[in-house]
Protein backbone atom coordinates (compact mmCIF):
# COMPACT_ATOMS: atom_id res chain seq x y z
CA UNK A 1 9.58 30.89 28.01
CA UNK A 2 7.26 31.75 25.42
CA UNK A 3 8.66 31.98 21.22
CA UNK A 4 6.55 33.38 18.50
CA UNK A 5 7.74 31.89 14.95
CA UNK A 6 7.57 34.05 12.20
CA UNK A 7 4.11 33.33 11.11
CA UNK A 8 3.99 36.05 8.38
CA UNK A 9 5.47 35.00 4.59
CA UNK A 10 5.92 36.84 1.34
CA UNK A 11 3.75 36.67 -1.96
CA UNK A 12 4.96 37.90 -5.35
CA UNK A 13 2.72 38.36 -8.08
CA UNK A 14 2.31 39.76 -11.32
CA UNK A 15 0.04 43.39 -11.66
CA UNK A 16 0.27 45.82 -14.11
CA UNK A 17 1.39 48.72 -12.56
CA UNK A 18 -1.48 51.27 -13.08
CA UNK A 19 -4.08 48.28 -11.84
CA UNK A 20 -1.23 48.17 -8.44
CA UNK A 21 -1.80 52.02 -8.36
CA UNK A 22 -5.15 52.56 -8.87
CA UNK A 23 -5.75 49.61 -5.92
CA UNK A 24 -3.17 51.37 -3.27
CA UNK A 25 -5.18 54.81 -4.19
CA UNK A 26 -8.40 52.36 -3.52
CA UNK A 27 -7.07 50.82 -0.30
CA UNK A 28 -5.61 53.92 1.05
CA UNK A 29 -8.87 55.79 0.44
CA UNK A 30 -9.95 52.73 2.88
CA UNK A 31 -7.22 54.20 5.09
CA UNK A 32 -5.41 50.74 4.68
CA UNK A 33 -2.26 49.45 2.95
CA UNK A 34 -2.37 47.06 0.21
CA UNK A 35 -1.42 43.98 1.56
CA UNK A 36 -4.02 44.25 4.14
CA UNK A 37 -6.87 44.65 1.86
CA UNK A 38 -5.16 41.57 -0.31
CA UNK A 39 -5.33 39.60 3.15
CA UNK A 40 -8.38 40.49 3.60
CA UNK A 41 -10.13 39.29 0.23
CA UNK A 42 -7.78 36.01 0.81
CA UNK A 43 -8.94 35.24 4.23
CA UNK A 44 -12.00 35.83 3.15
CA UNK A 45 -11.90 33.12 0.35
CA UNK A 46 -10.13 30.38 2.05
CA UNK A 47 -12.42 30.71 5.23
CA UNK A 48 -15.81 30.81 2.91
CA UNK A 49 -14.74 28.60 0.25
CA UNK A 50 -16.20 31.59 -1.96
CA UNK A 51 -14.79 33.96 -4.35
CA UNK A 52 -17.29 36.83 -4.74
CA UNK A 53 -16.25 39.28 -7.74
CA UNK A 54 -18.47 41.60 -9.30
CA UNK A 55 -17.35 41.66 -13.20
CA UNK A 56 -18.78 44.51 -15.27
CA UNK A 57 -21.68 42.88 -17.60
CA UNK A 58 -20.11 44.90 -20.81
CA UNK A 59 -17.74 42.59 -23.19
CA UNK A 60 -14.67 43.43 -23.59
CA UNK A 61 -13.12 45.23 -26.91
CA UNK A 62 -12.02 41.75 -27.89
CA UNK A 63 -15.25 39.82 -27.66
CA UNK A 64 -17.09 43.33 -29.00
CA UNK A 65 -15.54 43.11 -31.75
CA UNK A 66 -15.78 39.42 -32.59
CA UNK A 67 -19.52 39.59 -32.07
CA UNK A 68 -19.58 42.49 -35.08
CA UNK A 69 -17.33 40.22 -36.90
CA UNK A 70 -20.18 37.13 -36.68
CA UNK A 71 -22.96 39.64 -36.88
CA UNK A 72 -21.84 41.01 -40.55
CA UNK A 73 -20.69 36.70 -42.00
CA UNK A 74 -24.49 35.93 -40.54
CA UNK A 75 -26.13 39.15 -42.57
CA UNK A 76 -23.81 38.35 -45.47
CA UNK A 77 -24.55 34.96 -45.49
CA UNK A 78 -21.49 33.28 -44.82
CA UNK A 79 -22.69 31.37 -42.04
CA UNK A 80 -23.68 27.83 -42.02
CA UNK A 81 -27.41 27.63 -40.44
CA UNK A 82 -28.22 24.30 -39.15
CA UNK A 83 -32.25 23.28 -38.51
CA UNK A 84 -31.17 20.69 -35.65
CA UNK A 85 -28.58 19.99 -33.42
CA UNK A 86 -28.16 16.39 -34.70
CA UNK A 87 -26.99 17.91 -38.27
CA UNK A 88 -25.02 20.19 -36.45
CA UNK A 89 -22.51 17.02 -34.69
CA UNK A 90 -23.22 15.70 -38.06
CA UNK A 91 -21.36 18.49 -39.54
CA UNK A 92 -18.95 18.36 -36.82
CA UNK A 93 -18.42 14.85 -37.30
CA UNK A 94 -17.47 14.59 -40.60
């Protein structure tokens, strides 16, 4: 006689919700459910040892608007120039 254990388990995790909609509209337009294209990307992973993403090459708001920020202190001056990196840790240092 012949048993097959429960091999499958459960995995809670945080998403907001219109990412978790927008992804079931994406995996269903795959003509697949959810947790099988979340399988898939994880088997994928453990059995490479690689995590492939492709991440937009546009900063975010956040870092957008900090680079303005040290843009207009460098143009108004406010920013420390240094001529070498060993007054730099100098700076740093003290």
């Amino acid at each position: 006689m012949t048993t097959t254990a429960n091999t499958k388990t459960l995995l809670t995790i945080k998403i907001d919700k219109k990412l978790k909609k927008r992804a079931e509209e994406t995996a269903a337009a795959f003509g697949l459910p959810l947790g099988t294209m979340v399988n898939s990307l994880l088997r994928e992973t453990v059995e490479t040892g690689r995590l492939e993403l492709n991440i937009a090459p546009y900063p975010s708001a956040r870092l957008r608007k900090a680079i303005s920020e040290a843009e207009r202190e460098y143009v108004q001056g406010k920013l420390k120039v240094y001529t070498s990196a060993k007054e730099l840790v100098k700076e740093l240092s003290s």
